[in-house]
Protein backbone atom coordinates (compact mmCIF):
# COMPACT_ATOMS: atom_id res chain seq x y z
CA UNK A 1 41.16 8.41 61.18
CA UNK A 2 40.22 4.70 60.16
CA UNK A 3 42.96 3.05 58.46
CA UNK A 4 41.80 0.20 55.75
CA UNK A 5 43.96 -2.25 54.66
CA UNK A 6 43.35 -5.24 52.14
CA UNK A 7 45.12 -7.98 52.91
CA UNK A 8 43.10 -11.09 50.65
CA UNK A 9 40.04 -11.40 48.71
CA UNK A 10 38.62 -14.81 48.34
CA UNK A 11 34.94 -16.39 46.13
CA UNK A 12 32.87 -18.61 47.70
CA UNK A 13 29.84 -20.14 45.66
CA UNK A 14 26.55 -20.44 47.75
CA UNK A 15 24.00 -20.88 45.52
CA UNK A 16 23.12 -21.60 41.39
CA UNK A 17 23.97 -18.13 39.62
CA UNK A 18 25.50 -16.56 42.80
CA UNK A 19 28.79 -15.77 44.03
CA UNK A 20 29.96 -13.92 47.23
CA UNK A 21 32.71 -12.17 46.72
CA UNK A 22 34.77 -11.48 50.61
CA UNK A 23 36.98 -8.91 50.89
CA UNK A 24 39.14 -8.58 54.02
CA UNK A 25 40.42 -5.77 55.41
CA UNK A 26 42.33 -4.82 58.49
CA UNK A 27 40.39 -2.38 60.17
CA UNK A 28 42.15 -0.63 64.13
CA UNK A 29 43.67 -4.20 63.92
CA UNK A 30 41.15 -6.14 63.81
CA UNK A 31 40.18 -8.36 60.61
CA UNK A 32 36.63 -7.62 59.38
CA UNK A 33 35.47 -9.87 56.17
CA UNK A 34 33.05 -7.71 53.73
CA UNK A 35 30.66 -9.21 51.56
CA UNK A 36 29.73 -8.26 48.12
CA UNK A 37 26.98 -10.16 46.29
CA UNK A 38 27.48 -10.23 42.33
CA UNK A 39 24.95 -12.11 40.52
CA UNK A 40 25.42 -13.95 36.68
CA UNK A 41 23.33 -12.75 34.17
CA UNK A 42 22.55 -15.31 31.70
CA UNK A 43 23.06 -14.80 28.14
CA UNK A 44 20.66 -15.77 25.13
CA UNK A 45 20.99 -15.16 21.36
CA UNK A 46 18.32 -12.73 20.87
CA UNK A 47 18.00 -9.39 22.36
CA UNK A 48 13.84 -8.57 22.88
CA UNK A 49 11.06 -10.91 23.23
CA UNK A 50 7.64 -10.74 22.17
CA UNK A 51 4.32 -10.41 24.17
CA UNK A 52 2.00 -12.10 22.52
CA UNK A 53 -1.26 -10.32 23.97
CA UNK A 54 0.14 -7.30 23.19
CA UNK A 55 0.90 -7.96 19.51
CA UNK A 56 -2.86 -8.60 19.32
CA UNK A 57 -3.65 -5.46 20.91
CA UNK A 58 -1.74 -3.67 17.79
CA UNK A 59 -2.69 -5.78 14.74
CA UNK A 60 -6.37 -6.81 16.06
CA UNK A 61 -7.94 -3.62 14.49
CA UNK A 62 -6.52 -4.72 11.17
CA UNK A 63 -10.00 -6.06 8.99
CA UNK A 64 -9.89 -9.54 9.26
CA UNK A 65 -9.80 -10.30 5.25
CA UNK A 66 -5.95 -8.88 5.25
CA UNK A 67 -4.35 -11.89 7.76
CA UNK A 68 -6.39 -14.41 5.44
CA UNK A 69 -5.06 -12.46 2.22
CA UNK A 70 -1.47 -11.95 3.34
CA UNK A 71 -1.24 -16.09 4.18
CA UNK A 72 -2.15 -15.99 0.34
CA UNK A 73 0.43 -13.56 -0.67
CA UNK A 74 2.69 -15.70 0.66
CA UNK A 75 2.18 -18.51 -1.76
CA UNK A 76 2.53 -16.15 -4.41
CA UNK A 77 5.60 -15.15 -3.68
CA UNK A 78 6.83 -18.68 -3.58
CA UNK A 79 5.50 -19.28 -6.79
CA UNK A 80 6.98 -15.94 -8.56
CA UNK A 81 10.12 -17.53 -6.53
CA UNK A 82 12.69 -15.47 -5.15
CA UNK A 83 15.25 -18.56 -4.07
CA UNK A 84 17.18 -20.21 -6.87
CA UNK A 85 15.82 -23.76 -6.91
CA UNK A 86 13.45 -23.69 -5.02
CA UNK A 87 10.12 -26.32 -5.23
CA UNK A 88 7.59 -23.25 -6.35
CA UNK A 89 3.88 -24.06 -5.77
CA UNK A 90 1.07 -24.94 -8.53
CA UNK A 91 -1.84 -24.48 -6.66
CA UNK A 92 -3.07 -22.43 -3.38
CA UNK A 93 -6.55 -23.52 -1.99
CA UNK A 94 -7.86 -21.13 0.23
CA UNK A 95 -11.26 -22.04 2.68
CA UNK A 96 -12.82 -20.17 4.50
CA UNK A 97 -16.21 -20.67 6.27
CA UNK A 98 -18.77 -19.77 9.39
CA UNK A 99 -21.22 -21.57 11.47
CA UNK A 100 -23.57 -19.32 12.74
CA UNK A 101 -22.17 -17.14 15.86
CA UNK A 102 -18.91 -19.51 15.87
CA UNK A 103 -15.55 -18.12 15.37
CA UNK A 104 -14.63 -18.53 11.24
CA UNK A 105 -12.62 -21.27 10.15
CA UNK A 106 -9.77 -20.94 7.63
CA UNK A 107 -7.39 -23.15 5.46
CA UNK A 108 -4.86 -22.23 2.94
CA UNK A 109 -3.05 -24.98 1.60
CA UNK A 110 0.05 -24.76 -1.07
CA UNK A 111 1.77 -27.89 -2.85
CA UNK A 112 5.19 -25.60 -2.50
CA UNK A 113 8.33 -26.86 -0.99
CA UNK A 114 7.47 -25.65 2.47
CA UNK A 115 9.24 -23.25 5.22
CA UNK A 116 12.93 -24.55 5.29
CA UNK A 117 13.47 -23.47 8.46
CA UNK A 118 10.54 -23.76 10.79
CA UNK A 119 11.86 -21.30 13.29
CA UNK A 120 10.42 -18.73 10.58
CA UNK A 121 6.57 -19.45 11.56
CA UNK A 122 6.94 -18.02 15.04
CA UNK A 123 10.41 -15.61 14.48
CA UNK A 124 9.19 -11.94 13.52
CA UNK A 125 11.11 -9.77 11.43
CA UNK A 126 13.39 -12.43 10.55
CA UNK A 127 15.99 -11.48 7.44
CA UNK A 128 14.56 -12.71 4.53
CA UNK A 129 15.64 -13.03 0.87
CA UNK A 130 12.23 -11.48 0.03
CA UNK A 131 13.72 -7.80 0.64
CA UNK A 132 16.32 -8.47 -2.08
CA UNK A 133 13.99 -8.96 -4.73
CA UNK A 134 11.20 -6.05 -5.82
CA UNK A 135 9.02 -8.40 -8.13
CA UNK A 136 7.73 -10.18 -4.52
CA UNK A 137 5.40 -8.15 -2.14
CA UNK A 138 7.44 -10.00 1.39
CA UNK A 139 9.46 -7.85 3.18
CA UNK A 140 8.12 -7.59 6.66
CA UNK A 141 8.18 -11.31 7.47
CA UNK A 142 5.34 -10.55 10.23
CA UNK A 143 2.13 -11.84 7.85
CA UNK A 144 1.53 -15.36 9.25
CA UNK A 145 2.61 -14.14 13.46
CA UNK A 146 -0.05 -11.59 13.24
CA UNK A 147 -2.47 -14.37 12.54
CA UNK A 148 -1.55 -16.33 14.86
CA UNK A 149 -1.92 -13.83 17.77
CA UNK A 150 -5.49 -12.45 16.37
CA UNK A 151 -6.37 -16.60 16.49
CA UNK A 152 -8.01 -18.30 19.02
CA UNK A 153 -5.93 -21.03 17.54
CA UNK A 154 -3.62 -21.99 14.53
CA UNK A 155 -1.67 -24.75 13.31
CA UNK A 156 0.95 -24.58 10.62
CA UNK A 157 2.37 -28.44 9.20
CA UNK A 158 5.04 -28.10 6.50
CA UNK A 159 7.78 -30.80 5.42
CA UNK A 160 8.15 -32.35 8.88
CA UNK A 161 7.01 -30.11 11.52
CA UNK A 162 3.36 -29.46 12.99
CA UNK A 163 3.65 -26.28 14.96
CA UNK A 164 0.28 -25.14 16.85
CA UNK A 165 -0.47 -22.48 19.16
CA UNK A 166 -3.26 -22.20 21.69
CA UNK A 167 -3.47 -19.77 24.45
CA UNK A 168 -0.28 -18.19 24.00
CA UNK A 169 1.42 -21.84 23.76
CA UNK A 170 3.32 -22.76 21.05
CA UNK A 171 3.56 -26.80 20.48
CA UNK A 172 6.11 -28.09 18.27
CA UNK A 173 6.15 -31.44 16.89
CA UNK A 174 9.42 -33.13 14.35
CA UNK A 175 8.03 -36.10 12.16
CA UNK A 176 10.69 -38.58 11.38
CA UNK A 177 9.58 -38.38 7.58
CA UNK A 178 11.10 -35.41 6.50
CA UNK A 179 8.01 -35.44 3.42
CA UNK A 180 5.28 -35.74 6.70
CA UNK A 181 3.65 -32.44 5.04
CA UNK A 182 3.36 -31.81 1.31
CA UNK A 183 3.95 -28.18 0.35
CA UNK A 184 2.46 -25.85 3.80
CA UNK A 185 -1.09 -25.67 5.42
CA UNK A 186 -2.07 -22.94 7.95
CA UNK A 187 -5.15 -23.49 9.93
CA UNK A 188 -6.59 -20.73 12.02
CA UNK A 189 -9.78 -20.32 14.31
CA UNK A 190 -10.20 -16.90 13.77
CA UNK A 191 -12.81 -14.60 15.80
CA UNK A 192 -15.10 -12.76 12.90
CA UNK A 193 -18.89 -11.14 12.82
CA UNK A 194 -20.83 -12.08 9.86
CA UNK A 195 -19.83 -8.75 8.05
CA UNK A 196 -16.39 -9.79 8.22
CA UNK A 197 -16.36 -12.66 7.40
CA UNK A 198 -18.62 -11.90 4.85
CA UNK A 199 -16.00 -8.88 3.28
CA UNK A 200 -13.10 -11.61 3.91
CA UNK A 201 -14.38 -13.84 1.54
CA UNK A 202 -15.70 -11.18 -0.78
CA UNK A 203 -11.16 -9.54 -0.57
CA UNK A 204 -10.22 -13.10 -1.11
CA UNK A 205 -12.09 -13.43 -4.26
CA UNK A 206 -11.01 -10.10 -5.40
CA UNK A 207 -7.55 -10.73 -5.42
CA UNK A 208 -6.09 -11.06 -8.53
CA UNK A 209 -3.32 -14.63 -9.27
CA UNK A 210 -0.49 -14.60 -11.12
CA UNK A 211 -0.71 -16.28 -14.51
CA UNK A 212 0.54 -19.91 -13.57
CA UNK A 213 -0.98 -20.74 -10.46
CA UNK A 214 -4.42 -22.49 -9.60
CA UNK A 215 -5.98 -20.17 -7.15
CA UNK A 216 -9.41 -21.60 -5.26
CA UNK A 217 -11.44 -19.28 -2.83
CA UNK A 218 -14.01 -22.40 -1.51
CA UNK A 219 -14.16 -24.43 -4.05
CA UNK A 220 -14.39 -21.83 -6.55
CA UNK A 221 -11.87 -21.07 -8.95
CA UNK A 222 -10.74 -17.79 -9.07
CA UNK A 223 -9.79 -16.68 -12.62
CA UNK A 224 -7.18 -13.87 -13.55
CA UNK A 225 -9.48 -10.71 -14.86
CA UNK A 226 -9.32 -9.13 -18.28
CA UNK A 227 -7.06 -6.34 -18.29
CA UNK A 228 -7.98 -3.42 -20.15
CA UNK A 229 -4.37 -2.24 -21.24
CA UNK A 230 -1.24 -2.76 -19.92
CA UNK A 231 2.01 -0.28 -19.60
CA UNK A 232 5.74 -0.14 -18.37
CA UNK A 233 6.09 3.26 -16.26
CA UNK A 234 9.13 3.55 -13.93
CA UNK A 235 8.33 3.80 -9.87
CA UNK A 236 9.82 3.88 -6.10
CA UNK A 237 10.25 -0.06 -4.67
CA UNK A 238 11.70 -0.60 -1.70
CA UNK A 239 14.88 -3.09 -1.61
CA UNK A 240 17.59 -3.73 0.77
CA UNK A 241 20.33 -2.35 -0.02
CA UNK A 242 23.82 -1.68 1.28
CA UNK A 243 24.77 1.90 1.94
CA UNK A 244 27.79 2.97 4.38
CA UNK A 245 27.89 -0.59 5.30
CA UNK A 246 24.50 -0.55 6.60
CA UNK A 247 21.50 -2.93 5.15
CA UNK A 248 18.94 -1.06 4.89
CA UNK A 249 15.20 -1.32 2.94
CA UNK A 250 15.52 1.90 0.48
CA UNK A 251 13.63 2.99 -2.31
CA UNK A 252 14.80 2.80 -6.05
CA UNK A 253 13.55 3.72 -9.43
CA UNK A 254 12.93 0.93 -11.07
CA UNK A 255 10.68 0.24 -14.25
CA UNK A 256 7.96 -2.17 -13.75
CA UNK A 257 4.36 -3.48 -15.78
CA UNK A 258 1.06 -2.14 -14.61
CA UNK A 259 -1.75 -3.42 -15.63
CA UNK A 260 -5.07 -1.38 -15.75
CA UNK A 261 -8.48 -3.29 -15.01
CA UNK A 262 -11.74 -1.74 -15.39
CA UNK A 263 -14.01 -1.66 -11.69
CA UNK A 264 -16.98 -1.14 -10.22
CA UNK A 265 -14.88 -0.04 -6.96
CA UNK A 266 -10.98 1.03 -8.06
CA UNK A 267 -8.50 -0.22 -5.94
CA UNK A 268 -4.67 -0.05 -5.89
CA UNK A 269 -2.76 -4.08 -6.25
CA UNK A 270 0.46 -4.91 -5.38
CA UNK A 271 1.40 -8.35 -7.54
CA UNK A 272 -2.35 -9.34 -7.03
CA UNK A 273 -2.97 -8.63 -3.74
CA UNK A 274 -5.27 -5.63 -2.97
CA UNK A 275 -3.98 -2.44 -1.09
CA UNK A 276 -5.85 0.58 -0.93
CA UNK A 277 -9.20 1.66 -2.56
CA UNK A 278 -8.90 4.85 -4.92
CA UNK A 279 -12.09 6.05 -4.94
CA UNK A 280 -10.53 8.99 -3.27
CA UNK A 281 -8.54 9.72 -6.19
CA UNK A 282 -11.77 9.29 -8.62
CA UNK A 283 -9.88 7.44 -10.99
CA UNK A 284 -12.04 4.95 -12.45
CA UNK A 285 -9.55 1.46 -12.96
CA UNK A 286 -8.13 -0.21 -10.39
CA UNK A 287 -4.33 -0.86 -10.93
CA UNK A 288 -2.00 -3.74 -10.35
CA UNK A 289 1.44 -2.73 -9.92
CA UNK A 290 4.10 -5.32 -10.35
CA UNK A 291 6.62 -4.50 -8.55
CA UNK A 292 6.77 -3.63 -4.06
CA UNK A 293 4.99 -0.77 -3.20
CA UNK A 294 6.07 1.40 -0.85
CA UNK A 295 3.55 1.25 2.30
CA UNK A 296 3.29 1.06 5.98
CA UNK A 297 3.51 -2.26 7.53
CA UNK A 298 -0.34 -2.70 8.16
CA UNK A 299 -0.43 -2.81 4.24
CA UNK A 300 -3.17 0.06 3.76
CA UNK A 301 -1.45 2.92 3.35
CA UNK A 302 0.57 4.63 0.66
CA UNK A 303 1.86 7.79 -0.08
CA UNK A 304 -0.54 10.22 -2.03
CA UNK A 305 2.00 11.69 -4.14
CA UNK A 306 3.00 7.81 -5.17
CA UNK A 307 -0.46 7.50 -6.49
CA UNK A 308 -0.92 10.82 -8.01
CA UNK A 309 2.85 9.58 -10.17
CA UNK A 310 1.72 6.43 -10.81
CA UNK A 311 -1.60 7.88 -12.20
CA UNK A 312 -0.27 10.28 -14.18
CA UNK A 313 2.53 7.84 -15.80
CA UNK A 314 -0.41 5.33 -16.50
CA UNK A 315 -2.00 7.70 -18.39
CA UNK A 316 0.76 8.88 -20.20
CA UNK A 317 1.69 5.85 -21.35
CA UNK A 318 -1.52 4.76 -22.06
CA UNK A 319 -2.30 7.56 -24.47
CA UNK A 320 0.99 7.19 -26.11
CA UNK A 321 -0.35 3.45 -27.40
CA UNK A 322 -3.52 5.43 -28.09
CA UNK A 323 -5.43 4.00 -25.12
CA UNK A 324 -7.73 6.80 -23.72
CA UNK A 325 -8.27 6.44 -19.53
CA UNK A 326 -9.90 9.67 -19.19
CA UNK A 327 -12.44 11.83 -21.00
CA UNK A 328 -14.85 14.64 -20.27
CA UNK A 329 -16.31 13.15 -17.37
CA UNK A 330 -12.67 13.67 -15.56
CA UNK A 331 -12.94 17.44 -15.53
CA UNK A 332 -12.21 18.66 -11.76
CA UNK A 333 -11.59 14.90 -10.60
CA UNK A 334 -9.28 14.53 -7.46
CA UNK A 335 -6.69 12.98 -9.62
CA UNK A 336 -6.86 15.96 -12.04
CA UNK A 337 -4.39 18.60 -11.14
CA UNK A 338 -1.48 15.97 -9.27
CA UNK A 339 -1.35 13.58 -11.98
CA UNK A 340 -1.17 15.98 -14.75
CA UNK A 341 1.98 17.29 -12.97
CA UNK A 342 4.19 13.90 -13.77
CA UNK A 343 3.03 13.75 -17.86
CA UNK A 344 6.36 15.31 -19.40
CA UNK A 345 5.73 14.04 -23.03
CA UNK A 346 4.12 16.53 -24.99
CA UNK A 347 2.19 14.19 -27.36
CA UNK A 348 0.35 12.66 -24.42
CA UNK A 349 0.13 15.93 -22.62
CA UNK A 350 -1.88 17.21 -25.53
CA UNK A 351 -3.71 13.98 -25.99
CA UNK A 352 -4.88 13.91 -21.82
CA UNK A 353 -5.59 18.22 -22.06
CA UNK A 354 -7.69 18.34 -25.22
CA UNK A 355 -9.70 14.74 -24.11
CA UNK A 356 -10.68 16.04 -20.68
CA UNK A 357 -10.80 19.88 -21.82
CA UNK A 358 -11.83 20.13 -25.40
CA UNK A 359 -12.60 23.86 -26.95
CA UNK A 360 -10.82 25.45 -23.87
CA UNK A 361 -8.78 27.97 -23.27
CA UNK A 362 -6.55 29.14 -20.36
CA UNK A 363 -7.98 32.06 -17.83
CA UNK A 364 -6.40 35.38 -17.32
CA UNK A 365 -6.87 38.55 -16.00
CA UNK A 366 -8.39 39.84 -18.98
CA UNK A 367 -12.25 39.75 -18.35
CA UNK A 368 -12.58 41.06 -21.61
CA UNK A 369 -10.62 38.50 -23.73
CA UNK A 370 -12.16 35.73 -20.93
CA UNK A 371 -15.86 36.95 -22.02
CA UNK A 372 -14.76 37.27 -25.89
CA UNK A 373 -13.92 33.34 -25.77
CA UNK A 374 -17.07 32.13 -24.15
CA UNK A 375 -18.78 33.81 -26.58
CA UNK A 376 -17.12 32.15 -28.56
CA UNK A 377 -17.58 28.77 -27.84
CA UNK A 378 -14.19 28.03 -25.43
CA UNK A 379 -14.83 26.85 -22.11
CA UNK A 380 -12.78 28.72 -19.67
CA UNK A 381 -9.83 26.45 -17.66
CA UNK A 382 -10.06 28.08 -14.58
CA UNK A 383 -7.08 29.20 -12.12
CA UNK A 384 -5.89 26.46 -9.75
CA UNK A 385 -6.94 23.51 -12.44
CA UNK A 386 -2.73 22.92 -13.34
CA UNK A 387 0.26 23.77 -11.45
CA UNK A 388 2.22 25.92 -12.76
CA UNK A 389 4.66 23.84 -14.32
CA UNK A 390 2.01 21.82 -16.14
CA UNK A 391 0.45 25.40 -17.39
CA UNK A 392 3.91 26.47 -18.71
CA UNK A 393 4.74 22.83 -20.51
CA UNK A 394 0.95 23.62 -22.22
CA UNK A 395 1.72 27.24 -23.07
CA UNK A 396 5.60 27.00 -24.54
CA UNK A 397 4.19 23.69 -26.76
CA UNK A 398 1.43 25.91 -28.03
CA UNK A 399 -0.78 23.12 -26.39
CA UNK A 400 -3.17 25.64 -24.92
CA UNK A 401 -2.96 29.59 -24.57
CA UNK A 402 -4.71 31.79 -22.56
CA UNK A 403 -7.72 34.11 -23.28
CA UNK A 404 -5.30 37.00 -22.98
CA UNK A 405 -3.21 35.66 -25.82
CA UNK A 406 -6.08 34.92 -27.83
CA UNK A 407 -8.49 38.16 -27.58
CA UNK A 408 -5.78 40.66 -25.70
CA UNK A 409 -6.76 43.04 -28.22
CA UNK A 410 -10.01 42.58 -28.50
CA UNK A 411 -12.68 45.91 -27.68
CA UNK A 412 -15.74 45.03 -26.81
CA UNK A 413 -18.44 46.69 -29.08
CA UNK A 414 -20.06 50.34 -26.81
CA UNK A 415 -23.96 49.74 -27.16
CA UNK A 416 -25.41 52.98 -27.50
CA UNK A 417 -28.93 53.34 -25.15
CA UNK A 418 -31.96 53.82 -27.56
CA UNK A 419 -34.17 56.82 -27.16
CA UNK A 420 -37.74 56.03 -26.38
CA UNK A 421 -39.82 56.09 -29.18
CA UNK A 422 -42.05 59.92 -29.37
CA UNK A 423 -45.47 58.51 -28.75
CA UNK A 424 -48.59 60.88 -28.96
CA UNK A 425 -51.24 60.45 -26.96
CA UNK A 426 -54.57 61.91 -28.04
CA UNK A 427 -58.30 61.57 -27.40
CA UNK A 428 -60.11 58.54 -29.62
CA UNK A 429 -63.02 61.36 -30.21
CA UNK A 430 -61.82 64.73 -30.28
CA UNK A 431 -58.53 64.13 -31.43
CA UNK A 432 -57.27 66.20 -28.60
CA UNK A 433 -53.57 65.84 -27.83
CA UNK A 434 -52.97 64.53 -23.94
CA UNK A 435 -49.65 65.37 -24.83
């Protein structure tokens, strides 16, 4: 049996970041020195690292016209401000423009008070006082890295710093002056067709400013739209919040203005800045919530039941201050049978039914009494067009009844067959009966 014995350890450095560790032992007598290699693992602040090429594989199937639109979303939220004292923009200048089959060149240039940390251009996910405040659409602190990996190039200057990146390189250069840069400019080289470019300027333009700012899409001056009507309805906005001593982005109920614009295409805005289209929904405005939405990080998406709520408070509130958003024409729409679900108030519930479905009645069983009320004159509400709980709020308020109600007693008259008329049949010249 081999007997092992330690009799001394001892560390011997051999090399930058490793250490051999020799153990001796006493093996049948004789000393035998064993050698252990341990190796020190440098430590650095952050846990993960990005890879640049394969950020652009995720975010370079996002249309083009979002990275340009979510540099300008930015400025807007500086100028709705979310820090306390902060220098808040007048004026955001947006350019962008195409030569031929060349890559697409944009600008957008603010006269804010600039990043106060530049480490926040190229640091994704960073904490940022943007998730504290609903009435700013930041929260993801990603929009300006996903340009820059979707660029062939891109250089940000604010305050003192000029920060470019080429190639997967960043480049970052400190100005003695800390005022180098007035307010922040973002240039990017960005890699568009003609369509998209084309539908990038076309978003850009559609985006709708704050009252306040001076918003330019080349050159042009992009002017806040006419609202048609305006309402305060109370919706899900994601905030960070503390709960078990975790921070955490949850949603709260939280009453907010929407404003209602009338469009050739609807689409859904979150403070400005265009979302989703609802022609889905066929609901003809497009509405500009103001307020965070809740939506995926690619900015596109949003719950259906969200827009079915928001829908049906719009129009409840709208009809309230006597402001009609559907008629006849709505009958059967998408938008119908959802949105209907969230009107509680039975003033506007009666107002919304008897617009879209005048002279109707509610379907039963009863052919009889369903036939009596055609006849006449009631259009039939067919099964399937409310929920049930929106077809019991229109019953118990007497704001509809069915065709049961109605004609449940009604007997339809018997018609009794005529008997043919006794013809006779005889000869013109005889008078001989044929029969």
């Amino acid at each position: 049996m081999e007997e092992r014995v330690n009799v001394g350890a001892g560390k011997v450095r051999v090399g930058a970041g490793v250490t051999l560790l020799l153990n001796i032992v006493l093996v049948e007598g004789i000393i035998k020195e064993e050698i252990m290699t341990k190796k020190v693992v440098s430590r650095i602040k952050s846990a993960f690292e990005v890879d640049i090429k394969g950020l652009k594989e995720l975010f370079g199937s996002v249309p083009a016209w979002r990275h340009a639109v979510e540099l300008v979303t930015n400025v807007f939220d500086e100028f709705l401000g979310y820090v306390e004292g902060a220098v808040t923009p007048t004026s955001c200048i947006v350019e962008l423009t195409k030569d031929g089959n060349r890559p697409a060149q944009l600008k957008v240039q603010d006269d804010g008070g600039g990043f106060k940390d530049p480490t926040d251009i190229y640091t994704l996910f960073r904490t940022t006082e943007k998730r504290n405040d609903p009435t700013v659409a930041g929260r993801f602190n990603a929009g300006e890295k996903q340009l820059i990996a979707v660029s062939k190039e891109a250089v940000i200057k604010t305050r003192n710093y000029t920060v470019s990146f080429k190639d997967g390189v960043r480049n970052t250069i400190k100005h003695k002056d800390p005022n180098y840069h007035q307010g922040t400019t973002v240039e990017a080289v960005l890699p568009m067709v003609k369509g998209d470019f084309e539908t990038a300027v076309e978003m850009l333009r559609n985006v709708i400013p704050p009252e306040g700012i001076n918003y330019v899409v080349n050159n042009e001056i992009i002017p806040r739209p006419q609202s048609k009507h305006g309402v305060e309805v109370t919706m899900p906005t994601p905030v960070l919040q503390e709960i078990d001593g975790i921070n955490a982005m949850k949603n709260l109920q939280r009453k907010t203005k929407v404003e209602i614009f009338e469009a050739e295409t609807p689409w859904l805005y979150e403070l400005g800045i265009p979302v989703m289209t609802l022609e889905d929904t066929q609901f003809k405005y497009s509405l500009n919530v103001h307020q965070k939405i809740p939506l995926s990080m690619s900015r596109d998406l949003v719950a259906r039941n969200y827009i079915m709520k928001l829908i049906g408070l719009v129009n409840e509130a709208s009809a309230l201050d006597g402001v009609m958003l559907v008629d006849e024409e709505d009958q059967g729409a998408n938008f119908e049978k959802e949105s209907m679900s969230y009107i509680k108030d039975v003033s506007a519930l009666s107002k919304i039914h008897n617009t879209v479905r005048p002279n109707s009645m509610l379907y039963s069983s009863n052919t009889s009494a369903n036939i009596q009320a055609q006849m006449d004159g009631n259009d039939i509400v067919q099964r399937g067009t409310y929920d049930q709980a929106t077809l019991k709020r229109l019953t118990d308020n007497n704001i509809a009844q069915s065709t049961n109600v109605a004609y449940g007693n009604f007997v339809p008259p018997q018609i009794t067959p005529q008997s043919e008329p006794n013809i006779v049949q005889s000869c013109p010249k005889c008078g001989f009966r044929l029969n």
